[in-house]
C-alpha atoms as a PDB file:
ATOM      1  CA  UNK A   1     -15.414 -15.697  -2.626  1.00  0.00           C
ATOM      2  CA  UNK A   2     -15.386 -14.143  -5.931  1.00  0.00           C
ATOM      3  CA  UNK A   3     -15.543 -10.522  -6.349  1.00  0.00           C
ATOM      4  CA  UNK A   4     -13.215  -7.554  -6.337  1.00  0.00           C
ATOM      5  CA  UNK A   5     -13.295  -3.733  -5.132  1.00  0.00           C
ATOM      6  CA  UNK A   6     -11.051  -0.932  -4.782  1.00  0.00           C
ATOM      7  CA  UNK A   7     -10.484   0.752  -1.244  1.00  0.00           C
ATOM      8  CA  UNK A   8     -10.086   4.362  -0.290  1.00  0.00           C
ATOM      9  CA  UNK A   9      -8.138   5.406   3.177  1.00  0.00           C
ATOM     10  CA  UNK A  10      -5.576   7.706   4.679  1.00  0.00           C
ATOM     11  CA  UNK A  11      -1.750   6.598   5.229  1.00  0.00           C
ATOM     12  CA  UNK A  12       0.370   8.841   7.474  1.00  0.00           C
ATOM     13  CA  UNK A  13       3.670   7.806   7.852  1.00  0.00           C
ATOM     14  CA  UNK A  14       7.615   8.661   7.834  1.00  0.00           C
ATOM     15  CA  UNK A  15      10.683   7.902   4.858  1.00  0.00           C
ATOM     16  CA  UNK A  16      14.515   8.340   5.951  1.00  0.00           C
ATOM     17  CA  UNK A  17      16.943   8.607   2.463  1.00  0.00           C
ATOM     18  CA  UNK A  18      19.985   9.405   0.869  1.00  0.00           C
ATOM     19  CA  UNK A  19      20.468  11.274  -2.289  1.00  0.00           C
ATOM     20  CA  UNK A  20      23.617  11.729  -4.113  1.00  0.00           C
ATOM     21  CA  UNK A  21      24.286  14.335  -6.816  1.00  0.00           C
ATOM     22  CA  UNK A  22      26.309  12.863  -9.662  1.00  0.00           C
ATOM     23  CA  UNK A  23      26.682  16.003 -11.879  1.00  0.00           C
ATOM     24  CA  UNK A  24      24.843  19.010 -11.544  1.00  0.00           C
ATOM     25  CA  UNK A  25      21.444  17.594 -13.042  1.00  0.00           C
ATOM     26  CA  UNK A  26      21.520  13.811 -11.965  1.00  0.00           C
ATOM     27  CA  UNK A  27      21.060  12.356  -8.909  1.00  0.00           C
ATOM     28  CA  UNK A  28      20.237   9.122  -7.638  1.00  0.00           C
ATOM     29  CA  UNK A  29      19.127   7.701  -3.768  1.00  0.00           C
ATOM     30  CA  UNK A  30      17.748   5.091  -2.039  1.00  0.00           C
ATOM     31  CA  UNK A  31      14.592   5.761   0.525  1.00  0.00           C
ATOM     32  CA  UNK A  32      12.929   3.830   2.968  1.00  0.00           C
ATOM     33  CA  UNK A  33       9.330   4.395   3.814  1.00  0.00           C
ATOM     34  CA  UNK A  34       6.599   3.009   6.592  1.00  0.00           C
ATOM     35  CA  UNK A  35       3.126   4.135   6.773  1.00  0.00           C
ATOM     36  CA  UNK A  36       0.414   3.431   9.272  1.00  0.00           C
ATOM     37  CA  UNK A  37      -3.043   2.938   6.712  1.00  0.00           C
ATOM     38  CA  UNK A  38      -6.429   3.158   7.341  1.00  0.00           C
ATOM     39  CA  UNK A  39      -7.130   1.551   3.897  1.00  0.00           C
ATOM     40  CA  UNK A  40     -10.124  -0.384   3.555  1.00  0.00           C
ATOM     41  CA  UNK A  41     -13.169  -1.945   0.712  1.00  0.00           C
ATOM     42  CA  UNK A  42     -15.637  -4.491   0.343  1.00  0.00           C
ATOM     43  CA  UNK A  43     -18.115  -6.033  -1.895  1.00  0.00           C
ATOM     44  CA  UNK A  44     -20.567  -8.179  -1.804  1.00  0.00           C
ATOM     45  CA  UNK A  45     -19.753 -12.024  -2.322  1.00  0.00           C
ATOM     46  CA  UNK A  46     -20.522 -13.710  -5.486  1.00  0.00           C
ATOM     47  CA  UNK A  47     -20.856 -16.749  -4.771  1.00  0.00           C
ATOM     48  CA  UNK A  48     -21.142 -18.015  -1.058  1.00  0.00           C
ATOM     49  CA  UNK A  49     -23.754 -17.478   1.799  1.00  0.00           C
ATOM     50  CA  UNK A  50     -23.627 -18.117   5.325  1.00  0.00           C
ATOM     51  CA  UNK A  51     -24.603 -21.761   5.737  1.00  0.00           C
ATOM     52  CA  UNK A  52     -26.048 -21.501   9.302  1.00  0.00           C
ATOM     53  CA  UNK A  53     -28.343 -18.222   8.254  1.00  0.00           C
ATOM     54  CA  UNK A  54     -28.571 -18.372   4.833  1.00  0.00           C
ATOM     55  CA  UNK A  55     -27.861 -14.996   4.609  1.00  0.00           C
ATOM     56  CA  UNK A  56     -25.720 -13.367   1.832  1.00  0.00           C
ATOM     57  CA  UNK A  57     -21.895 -12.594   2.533  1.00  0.00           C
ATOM     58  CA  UNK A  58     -19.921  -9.599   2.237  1.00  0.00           C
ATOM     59  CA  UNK A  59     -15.876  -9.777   1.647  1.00  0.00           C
ATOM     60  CA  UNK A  60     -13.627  -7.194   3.406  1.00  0.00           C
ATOM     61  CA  UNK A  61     -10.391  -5.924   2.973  1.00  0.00           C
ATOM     62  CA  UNK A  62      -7.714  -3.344   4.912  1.00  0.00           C
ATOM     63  CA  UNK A  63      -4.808  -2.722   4.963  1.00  0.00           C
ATOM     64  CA  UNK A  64      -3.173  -1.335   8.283  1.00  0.00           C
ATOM     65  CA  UNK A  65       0.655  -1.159   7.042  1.00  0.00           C
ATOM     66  CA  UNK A  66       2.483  -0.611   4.112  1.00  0.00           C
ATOM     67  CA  UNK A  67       6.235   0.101   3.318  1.00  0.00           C
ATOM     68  CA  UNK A  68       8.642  -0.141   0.986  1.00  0.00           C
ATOM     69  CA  UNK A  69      12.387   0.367  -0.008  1.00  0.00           C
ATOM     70  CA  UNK A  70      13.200   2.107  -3.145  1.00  0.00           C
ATOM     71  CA  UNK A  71      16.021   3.190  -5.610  1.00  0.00           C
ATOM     72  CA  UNK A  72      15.627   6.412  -7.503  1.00  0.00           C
ATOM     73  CA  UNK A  73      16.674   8.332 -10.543  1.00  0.00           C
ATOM     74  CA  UNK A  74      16.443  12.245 -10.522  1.00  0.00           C
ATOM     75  CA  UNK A  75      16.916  15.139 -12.749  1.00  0.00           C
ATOM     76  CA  UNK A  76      17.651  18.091 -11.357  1.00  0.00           C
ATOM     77  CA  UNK A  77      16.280  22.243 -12.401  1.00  0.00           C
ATOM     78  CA  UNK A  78      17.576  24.551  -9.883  1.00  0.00           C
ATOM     79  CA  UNK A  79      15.012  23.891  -6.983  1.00  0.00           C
ATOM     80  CA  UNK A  80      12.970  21.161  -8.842  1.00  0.00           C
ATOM     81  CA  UNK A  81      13.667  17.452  -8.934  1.00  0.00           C
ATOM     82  CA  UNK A  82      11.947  15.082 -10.908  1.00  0.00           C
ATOM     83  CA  UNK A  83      12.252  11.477 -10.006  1.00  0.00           C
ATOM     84  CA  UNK A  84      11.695   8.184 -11.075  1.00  0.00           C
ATOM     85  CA  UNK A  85      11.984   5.112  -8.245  1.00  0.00           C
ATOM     86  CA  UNK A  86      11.384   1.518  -7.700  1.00  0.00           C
ATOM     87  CA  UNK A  87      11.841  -1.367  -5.299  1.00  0.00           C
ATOM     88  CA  UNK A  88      10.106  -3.634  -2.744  1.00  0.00           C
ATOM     89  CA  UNK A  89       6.968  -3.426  -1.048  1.00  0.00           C
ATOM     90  CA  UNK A  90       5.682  -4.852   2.012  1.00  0.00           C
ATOM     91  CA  UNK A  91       1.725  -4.562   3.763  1.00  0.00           C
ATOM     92  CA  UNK A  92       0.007  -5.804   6.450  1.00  0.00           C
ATOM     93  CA  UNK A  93      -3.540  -6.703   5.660  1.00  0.00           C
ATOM     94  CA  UNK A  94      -7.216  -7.987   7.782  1.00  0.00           C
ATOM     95  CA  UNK A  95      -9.785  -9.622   5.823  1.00  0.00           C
ATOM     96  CA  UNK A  96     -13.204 -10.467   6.801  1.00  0.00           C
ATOM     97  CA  UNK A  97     -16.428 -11.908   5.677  1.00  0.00           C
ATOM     98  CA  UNK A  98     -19.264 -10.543   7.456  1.00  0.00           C
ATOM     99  CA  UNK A  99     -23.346 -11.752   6.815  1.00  0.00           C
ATOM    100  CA  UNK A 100     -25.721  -9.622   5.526  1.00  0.00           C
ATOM    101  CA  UNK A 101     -26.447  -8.605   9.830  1.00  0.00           C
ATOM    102  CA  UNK A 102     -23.000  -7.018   9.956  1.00  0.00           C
ATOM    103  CA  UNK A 103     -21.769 -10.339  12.360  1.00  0.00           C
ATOM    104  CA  UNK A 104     -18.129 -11.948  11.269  1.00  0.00           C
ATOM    105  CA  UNK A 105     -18.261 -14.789   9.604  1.00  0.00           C
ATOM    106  CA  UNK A 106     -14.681 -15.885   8.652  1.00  0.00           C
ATOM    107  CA  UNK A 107     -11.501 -13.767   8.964  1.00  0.00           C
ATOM    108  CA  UNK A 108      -8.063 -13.769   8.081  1.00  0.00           C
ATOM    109  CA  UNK A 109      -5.013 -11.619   7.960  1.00  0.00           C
ATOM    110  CA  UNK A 110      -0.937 -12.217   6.376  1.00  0.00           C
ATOM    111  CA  UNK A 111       2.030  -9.626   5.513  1.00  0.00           C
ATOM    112  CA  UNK A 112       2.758  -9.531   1.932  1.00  0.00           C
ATOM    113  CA  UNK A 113       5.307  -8.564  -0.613  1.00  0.00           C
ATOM    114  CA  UNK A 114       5.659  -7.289  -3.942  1.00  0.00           C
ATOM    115  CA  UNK A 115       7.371  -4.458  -5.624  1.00  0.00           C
ATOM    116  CA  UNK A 116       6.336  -1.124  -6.304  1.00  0.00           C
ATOM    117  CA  UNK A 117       7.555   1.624  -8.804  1.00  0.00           C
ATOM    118  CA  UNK A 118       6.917   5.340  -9.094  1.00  0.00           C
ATOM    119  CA  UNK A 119       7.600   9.151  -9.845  1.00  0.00           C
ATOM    120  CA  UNK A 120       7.019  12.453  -8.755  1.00  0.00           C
ATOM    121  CA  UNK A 121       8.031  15.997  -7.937  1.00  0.00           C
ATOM    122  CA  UNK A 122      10.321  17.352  -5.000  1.00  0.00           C
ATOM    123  CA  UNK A 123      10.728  21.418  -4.485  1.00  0.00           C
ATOM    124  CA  UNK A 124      13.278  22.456  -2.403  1.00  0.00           C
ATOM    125  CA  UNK A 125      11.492  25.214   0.110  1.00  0.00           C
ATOM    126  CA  UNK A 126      15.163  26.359   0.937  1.00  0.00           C
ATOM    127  CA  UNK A 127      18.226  24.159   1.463  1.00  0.00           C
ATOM    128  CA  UNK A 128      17.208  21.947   4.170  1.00  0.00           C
ATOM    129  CA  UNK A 129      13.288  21.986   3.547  1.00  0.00           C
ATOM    130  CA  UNK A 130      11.675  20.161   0.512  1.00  0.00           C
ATOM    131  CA  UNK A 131       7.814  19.202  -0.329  1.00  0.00           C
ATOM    132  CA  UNK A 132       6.832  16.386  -2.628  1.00  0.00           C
ATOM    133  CA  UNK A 133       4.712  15.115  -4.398  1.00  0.00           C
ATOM    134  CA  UNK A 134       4.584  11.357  -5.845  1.00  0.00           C
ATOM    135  CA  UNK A 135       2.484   8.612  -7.284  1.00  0.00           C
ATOM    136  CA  UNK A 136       3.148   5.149  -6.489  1.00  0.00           C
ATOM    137  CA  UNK A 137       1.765   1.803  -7.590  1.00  0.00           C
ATOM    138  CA  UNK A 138       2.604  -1.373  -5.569  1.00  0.00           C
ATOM    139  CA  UNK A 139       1.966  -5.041  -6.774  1.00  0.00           C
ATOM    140  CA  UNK A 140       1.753  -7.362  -4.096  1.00  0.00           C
ATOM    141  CA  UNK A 141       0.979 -10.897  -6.291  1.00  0.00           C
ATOM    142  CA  UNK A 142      -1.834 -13.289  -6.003  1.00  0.00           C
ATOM    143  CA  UNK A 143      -1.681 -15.232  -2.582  1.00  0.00           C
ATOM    144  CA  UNK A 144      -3.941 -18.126  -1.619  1.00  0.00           C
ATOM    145  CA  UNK A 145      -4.914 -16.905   2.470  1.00  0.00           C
ATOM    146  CA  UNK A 146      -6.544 -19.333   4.683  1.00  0.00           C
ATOM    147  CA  UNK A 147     -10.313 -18.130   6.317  1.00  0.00           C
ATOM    148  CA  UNK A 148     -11.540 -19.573   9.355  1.00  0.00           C
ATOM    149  CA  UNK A 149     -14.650 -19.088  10.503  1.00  0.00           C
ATOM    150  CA  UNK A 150     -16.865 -18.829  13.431  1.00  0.00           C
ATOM    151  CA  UNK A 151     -17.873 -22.042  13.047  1.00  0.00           C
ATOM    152  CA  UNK A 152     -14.501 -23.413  12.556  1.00  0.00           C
ATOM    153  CA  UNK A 153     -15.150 -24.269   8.949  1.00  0.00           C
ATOM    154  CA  UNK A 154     -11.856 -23.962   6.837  1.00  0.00           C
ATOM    155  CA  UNK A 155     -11.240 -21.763   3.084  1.00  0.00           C
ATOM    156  CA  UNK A 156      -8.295 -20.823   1.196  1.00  0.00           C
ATOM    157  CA  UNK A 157      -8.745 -17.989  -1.310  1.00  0.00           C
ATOM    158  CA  UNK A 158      -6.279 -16.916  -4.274  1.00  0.00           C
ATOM    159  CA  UNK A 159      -6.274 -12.947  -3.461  1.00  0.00           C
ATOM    160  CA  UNK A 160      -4.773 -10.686  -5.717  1.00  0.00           C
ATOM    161  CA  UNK A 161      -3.496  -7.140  -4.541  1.00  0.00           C
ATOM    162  CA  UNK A 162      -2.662  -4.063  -6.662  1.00  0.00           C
ATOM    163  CA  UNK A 163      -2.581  -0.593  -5.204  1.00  0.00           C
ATOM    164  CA  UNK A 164      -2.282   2.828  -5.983  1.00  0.00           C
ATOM    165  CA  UNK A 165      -1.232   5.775  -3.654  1.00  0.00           C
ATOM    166  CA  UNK A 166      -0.793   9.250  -3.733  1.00  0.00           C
ATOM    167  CA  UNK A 167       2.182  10.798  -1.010  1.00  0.00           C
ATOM    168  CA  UNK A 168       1.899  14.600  -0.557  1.00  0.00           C
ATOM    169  CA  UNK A 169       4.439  15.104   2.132  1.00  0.00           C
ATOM    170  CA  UNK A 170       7.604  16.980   3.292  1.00  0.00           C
ATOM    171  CA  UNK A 171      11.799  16.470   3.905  1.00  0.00           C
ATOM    172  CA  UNK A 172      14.176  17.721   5.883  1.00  0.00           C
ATOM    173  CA  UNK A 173      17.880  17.579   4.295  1.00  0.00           C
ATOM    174  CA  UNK A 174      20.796  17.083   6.868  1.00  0.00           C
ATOM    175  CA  UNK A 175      23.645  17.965   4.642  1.00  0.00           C
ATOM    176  CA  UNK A 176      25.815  15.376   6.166  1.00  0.00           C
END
């Protein structure tokens, strides 16, 4: 199973945090984030074909789950924060290898961790209400995931996982 690709998706999800101003332009927080995905990508297999058709393989991936805890470092203009942030990362991810007729041939799945770092923008809409934007790029390792197939024949598989997401979302400040 040699091959790579890059997959496209929506994630919609929620992040609870807590920010705290150390002078009047820095401020650091911690966040926590989980996002249902709808990630996925394939490509066609380099190397192995279905043994009982002969037919060529194609190797899937999605991801269905991804989260992460971060620390961050702001600066502060008036309404405008810029941020910098890092931490650990966590997904969920389904693999599959499907023949050339669209019929599974081996599948898999496994949670995985990593870390992820990242920056962006927040505005503060008024003193409760903030938007944001932010650009975040998780690496989850290589990890060596066990197929099985229809057949019951046996693979592992070194699989290496980088990914890139943009968040576009929205906050809502308690003022605890």
């Amino acid at each position: 199973m040699l091959g790579s690709h890059d997959g496209t998706g929506l994630v919609v999800g929620g992040q609870l945090g807590c920010n705290y101003q150390l002078s009047p332009m820095w401020v650091v927080g911690i966040q926590g984030d989980i996002a249902w995905a709808d990630t996925s990508g394939s490509h066609a297999d380099q190397v192995n074909v279905d043994p009982a058709t002969g037919l060529a393989l194609t190797d899937q991936s999605k991801i269905d789950l991804l989260s992460s805890v971060t620390g961050r470092v702001a600066y502060a203009w008036d309404r405008l924060l810029t941020y910098a942030k890092g931490g650990g990362a966590w997904t969920h991810d389904k693999y599959e290898i499907l023949n050339n007729s669209n019929v599974t041939f081996a599948t898999a799945s496994e949670t995985r961790s990593g870390w992820t770092v990242g920056g962006g923008f927040e505005y503060a809409i008024t003193n409760n209400l903030s938007m944001f934007f932010e650009y975040n790029y998780y690496d989850l390792g290589t990890r060596t995931v066990s197929f099985t197939s229809t057949a019951g024949l046996s693979q592992s598989v070194g699989i290496r996982e980088r990914e890139s997401f943009v968040k576009v979302g929205a906050n809502w400040k308690f003022c605890w």
